[in-house]
N, C-alpha and C. Protein backbone atom coordinates (compact mmCIF):
# COMPACT_ATOMS: atom_id res chain seq x y z
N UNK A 1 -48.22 -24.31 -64.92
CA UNK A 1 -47.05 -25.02 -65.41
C UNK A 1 -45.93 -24.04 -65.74
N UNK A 2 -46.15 -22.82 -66.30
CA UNK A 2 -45.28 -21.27 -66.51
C UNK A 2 -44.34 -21.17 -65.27
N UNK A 3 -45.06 -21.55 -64.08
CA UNK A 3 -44.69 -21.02 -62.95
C UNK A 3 -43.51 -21.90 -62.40
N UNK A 4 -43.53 -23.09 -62.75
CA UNK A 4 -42.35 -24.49 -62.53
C UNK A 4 -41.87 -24.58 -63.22
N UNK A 5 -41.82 -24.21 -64.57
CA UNK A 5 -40.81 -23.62 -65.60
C UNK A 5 -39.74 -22.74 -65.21
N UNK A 6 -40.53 -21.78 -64.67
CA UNK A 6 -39.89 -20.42 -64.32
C UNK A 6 -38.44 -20.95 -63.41
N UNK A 7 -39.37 -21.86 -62.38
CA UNK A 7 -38.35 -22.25 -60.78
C UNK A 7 -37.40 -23.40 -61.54
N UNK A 8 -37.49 -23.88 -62.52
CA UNK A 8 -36.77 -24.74 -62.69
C UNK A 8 -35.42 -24.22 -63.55
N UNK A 9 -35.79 -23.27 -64.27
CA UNK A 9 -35.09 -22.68 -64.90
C UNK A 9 -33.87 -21.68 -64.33
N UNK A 10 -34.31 -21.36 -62.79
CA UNK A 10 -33.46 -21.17 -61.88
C UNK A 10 -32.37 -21.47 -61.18
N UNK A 11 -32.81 -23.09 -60.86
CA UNK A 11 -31.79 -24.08 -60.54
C UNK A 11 -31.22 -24.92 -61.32
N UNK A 12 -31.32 -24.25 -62.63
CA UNK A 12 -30.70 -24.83 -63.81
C UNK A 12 -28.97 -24.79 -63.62
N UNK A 13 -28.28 -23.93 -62.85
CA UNK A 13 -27.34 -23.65 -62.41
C UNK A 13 -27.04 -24.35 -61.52
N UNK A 14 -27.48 -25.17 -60.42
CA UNK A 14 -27.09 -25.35 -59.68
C UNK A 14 -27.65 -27.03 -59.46
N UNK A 15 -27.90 -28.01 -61.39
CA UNK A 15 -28.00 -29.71 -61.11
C UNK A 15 -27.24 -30.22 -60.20
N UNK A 16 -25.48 -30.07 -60.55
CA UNK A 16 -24.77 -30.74 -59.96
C UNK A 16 -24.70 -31.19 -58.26
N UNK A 17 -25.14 -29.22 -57.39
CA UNK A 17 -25.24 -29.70 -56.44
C UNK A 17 -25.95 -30.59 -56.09
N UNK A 18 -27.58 -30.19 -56.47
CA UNK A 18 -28.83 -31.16 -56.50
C UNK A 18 -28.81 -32.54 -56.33
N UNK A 19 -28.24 -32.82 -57.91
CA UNK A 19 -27.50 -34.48 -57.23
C UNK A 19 -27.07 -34.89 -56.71
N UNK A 20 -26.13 -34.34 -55.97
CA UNK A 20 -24.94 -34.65 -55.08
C UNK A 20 -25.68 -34.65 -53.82
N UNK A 21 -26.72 -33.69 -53.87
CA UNK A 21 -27.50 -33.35 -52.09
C UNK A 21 -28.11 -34.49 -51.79
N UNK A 22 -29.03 -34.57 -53.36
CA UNK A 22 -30.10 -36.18 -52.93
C UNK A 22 -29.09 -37.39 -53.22
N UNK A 23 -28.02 -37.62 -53.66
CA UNK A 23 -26.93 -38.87 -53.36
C UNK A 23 -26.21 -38.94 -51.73
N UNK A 24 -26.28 -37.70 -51.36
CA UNK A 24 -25.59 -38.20 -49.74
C UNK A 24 -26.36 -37.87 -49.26
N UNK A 25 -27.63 -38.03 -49.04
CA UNK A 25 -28.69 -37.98 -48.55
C UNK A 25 -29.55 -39.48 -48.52
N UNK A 26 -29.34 -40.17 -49.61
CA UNK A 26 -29.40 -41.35 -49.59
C UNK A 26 -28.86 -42.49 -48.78
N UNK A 27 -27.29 -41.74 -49.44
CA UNK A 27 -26.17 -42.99 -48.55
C UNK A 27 -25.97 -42.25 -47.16
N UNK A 28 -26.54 -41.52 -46.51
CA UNK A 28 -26.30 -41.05 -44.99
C UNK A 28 -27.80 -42.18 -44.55
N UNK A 29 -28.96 -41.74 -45.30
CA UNK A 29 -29.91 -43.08 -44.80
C UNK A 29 -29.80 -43.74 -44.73
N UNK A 30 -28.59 -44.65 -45.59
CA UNK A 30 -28.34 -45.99 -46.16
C UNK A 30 -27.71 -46.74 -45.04
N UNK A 31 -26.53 -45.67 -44.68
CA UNK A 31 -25.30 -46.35 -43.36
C UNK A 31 -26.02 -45.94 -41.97
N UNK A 32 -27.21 -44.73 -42.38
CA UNK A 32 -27.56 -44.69 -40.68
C UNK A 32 -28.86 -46.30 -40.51
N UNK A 33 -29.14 -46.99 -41.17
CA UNK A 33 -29.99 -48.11 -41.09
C UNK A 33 -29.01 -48.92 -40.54
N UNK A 34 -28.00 -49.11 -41.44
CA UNK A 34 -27.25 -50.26 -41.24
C UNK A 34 -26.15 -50.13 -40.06
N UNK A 35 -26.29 -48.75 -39.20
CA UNK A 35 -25.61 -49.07 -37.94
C UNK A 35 -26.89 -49.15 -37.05
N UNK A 36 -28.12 -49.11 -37.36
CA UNK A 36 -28.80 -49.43 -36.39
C UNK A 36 -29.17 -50.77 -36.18
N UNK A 37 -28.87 -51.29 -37.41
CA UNK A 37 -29.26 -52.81 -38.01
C UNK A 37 -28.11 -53.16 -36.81
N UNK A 38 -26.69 -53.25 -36.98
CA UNK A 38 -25.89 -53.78 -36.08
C UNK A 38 -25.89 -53.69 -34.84
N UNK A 39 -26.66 -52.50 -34.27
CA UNK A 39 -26.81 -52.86 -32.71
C UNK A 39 -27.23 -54.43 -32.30
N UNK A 40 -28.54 -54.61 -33.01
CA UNK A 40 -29.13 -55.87 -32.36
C UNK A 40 -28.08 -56.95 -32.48
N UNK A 41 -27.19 -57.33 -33.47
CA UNK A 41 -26.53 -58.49 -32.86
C UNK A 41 -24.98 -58.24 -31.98
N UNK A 42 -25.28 -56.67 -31.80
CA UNK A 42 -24.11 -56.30 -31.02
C UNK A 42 -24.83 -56.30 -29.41
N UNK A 43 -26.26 -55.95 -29.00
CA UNK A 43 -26.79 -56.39 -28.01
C UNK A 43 -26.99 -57.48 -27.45
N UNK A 44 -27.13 -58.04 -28.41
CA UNK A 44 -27.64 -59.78 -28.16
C UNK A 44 -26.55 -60.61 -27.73
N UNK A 45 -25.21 -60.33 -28.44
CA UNK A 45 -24.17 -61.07 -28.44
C UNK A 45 -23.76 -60.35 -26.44
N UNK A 46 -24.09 -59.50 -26.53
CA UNK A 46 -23.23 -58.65 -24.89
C UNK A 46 -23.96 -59.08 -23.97
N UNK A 47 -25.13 -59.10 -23.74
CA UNK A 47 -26.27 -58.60 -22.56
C UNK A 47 -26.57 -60.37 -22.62
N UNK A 48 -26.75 -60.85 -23.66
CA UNK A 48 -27.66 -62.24 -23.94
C UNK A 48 -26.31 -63.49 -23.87
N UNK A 49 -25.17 -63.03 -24.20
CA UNK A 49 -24.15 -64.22 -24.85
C UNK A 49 -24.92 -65.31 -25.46
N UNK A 50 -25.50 -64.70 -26.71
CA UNK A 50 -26.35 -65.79 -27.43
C UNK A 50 -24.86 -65.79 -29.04
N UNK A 51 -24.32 -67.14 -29.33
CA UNK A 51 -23.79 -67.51 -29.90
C UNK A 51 -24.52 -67.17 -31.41
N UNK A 52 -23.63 -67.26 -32.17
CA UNK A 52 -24.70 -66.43 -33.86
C UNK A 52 -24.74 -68.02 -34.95
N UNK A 53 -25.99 -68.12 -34.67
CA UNK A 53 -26.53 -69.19 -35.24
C UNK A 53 -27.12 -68.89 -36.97
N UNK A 54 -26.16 -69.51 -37.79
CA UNK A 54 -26.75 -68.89 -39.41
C UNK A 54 -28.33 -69.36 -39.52
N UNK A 55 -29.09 -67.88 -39.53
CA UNK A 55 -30.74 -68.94 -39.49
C UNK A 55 -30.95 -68.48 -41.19
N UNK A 56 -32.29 -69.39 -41.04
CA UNK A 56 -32.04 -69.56 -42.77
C UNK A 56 -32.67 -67.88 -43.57
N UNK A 57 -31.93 -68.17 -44.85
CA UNK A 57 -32.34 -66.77 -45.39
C UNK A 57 -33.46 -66.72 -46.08
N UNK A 58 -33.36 -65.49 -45.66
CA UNK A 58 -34.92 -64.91 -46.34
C UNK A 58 -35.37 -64.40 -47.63
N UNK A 59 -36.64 -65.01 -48.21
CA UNK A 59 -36.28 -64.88 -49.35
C UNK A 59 -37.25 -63.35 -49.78
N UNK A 60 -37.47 -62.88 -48.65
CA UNK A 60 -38.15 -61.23 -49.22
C UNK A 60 -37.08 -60.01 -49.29
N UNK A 61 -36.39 -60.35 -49.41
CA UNK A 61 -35.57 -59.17 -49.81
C UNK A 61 -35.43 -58.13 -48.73
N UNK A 62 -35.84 -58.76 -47.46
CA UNK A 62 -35.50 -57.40 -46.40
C UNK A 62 -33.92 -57.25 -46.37
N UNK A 63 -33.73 -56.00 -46.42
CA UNK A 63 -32.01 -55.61 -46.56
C UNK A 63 -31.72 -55.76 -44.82
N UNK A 64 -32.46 -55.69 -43.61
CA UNK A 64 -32.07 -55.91 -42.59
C UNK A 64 -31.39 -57.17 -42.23
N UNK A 65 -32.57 -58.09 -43.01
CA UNK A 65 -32.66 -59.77 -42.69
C UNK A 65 -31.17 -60.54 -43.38
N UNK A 66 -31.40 -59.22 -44.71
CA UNK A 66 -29.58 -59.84 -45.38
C UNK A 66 -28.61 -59.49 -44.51
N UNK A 67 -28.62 -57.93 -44.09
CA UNK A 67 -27.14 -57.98 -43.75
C UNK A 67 -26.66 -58.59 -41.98
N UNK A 68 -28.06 -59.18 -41.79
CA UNK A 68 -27.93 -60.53 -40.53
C UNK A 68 -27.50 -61.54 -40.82
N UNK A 69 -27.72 -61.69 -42.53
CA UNK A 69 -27.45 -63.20 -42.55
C UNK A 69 -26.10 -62.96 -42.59
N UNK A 70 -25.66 -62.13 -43.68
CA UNK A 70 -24.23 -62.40 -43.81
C UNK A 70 -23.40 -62.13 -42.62
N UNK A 71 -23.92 -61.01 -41.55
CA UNK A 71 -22.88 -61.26 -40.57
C UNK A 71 -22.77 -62.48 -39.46
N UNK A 72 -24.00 -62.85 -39.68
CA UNK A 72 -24.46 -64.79 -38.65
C UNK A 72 -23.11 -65.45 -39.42
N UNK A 73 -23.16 -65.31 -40.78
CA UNK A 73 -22.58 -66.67 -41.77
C UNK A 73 -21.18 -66.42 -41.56
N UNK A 74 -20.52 -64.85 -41.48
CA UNK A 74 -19.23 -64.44 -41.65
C UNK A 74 -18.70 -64.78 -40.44
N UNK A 75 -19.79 -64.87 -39.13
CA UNK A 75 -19.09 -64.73 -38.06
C UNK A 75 -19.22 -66.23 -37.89
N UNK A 76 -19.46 -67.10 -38.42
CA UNK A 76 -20.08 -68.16 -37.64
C UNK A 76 -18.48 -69.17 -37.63
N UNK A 77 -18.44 -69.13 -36.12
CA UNK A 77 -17.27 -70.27 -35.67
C UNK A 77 -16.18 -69.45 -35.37
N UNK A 78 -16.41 -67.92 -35.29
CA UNK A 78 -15.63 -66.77 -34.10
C UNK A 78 -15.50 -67.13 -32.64
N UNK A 79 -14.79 -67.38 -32.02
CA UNK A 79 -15.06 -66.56 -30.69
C UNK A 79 -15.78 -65.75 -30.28
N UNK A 80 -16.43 -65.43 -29.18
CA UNK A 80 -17.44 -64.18 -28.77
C UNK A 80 -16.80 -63.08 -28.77
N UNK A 81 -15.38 -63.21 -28.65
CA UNK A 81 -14.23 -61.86 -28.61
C UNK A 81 -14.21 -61.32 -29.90
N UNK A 82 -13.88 -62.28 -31.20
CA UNK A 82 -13.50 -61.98 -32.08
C UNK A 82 -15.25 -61.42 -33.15
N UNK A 83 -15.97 -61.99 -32.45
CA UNK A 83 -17.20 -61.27 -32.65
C UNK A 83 -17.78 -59.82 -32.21
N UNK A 84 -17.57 -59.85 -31.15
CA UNK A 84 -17.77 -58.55 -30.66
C UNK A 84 -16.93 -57.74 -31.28
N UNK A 85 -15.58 -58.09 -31.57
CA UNK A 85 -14.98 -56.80 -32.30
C UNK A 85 -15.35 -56.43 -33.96
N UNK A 86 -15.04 -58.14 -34.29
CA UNK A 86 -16.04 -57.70 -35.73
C UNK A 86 -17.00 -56.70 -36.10
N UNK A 87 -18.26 -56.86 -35.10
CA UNK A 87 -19.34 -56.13 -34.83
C UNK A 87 -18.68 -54.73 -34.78
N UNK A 88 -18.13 -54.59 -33.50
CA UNK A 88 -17.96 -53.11 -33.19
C UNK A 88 -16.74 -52.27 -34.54
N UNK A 89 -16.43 -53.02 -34.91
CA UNK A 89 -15.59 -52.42 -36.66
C UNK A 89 -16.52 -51.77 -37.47
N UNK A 90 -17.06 -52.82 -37.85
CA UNK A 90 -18.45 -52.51 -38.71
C UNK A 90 -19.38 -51.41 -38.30
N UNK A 91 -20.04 -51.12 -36.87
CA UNK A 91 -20.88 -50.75 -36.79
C UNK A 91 -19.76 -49.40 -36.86
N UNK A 92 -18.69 -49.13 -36.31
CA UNK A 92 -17.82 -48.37 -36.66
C UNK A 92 -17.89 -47.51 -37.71
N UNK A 93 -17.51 -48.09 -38.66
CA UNK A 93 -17.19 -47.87 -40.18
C UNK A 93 -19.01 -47.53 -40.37
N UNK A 94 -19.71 -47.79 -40.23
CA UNK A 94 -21.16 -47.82 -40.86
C UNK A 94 -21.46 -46.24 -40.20
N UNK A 95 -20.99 -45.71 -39.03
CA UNK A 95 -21.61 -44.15 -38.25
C UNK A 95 -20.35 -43.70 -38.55
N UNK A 96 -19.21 -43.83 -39.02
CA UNK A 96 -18.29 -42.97 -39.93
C UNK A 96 -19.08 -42.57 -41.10
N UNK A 97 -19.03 -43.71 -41.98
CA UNK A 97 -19.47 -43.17 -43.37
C UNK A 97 -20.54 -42.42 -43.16
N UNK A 98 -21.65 -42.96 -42.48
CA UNK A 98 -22.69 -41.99 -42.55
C UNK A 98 -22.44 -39.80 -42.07
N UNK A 99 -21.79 -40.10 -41.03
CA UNK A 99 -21.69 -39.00 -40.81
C UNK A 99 -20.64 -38.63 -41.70
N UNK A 100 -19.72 -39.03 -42.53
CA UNK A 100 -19.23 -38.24 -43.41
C UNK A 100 -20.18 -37.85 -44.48
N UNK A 101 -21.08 -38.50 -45.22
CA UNK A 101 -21.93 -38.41 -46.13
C UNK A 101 -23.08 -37.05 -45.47
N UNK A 102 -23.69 -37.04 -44.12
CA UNK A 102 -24.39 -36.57 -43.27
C UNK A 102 -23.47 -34.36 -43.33
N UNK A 103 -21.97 -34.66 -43.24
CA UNK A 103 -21.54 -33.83 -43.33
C UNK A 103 -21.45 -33.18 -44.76
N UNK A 104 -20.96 -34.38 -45.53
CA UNK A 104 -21.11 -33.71 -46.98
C UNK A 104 -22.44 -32.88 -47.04
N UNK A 105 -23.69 -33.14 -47.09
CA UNK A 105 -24.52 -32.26 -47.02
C UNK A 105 -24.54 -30.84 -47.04
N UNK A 106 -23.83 -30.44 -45.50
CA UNK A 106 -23.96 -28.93 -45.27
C UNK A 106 -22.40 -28.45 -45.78
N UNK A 107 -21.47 -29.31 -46.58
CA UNK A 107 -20.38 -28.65 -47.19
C UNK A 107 -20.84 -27.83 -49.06
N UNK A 108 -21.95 -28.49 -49.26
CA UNK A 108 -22.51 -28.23 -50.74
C UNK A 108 -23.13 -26.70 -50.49
């Protein structure tokens, strides 16, 4: 236990980065899910022209299954145009943030 004392007492200097490493380390996991999450109804909608039908929500708490519902519910009564771009915004914005967060990393 002397010995993890010792190491801890080391990086006693350096919490702030620490936190900051395992916080955008988090939210780089967080936005890289959720642009993978958006492929599928960005596939489905292209390859399939399957219209986005609000199916009912789920009540286990999968964060995938939510952020389907809300984009089924947000999009529902779009155009396929105005869908597809929706989609491609989002999934946009979702591999921005991440790779900014992804970059923060090796700026610490």
């Amino acid at each position: 236990m002397k010995k993890y004392s010792r190491i801890l007492h080391y990086l006693a200097p350096y919490k702030g980065k620490i936190f900051l490493y395992f916080l955008f380390t988090i939210l780089s996991i967080i936005f890289g899910l959720v642009s993978f999450g958006m492929l599928i109804p960005f596939f489905d909608l292209i390859f399939l022209g399957k219209t986005m039908d609000l199916p009912a929500v789920a009540a286990s708490g999968d964060s995938l299954s939510n952020i389907k519902t809300w984009l089924y519910g947000h999009l529902n009564g779009y155009s396929l145009l105005q869908m597809l771009a929706t989609i491609c915004v989002v999934l946009l914005i979702a591999i921005f943030l991440k790779t900014c967060f992804f970059t923060c990393l090796f700026i610490l």
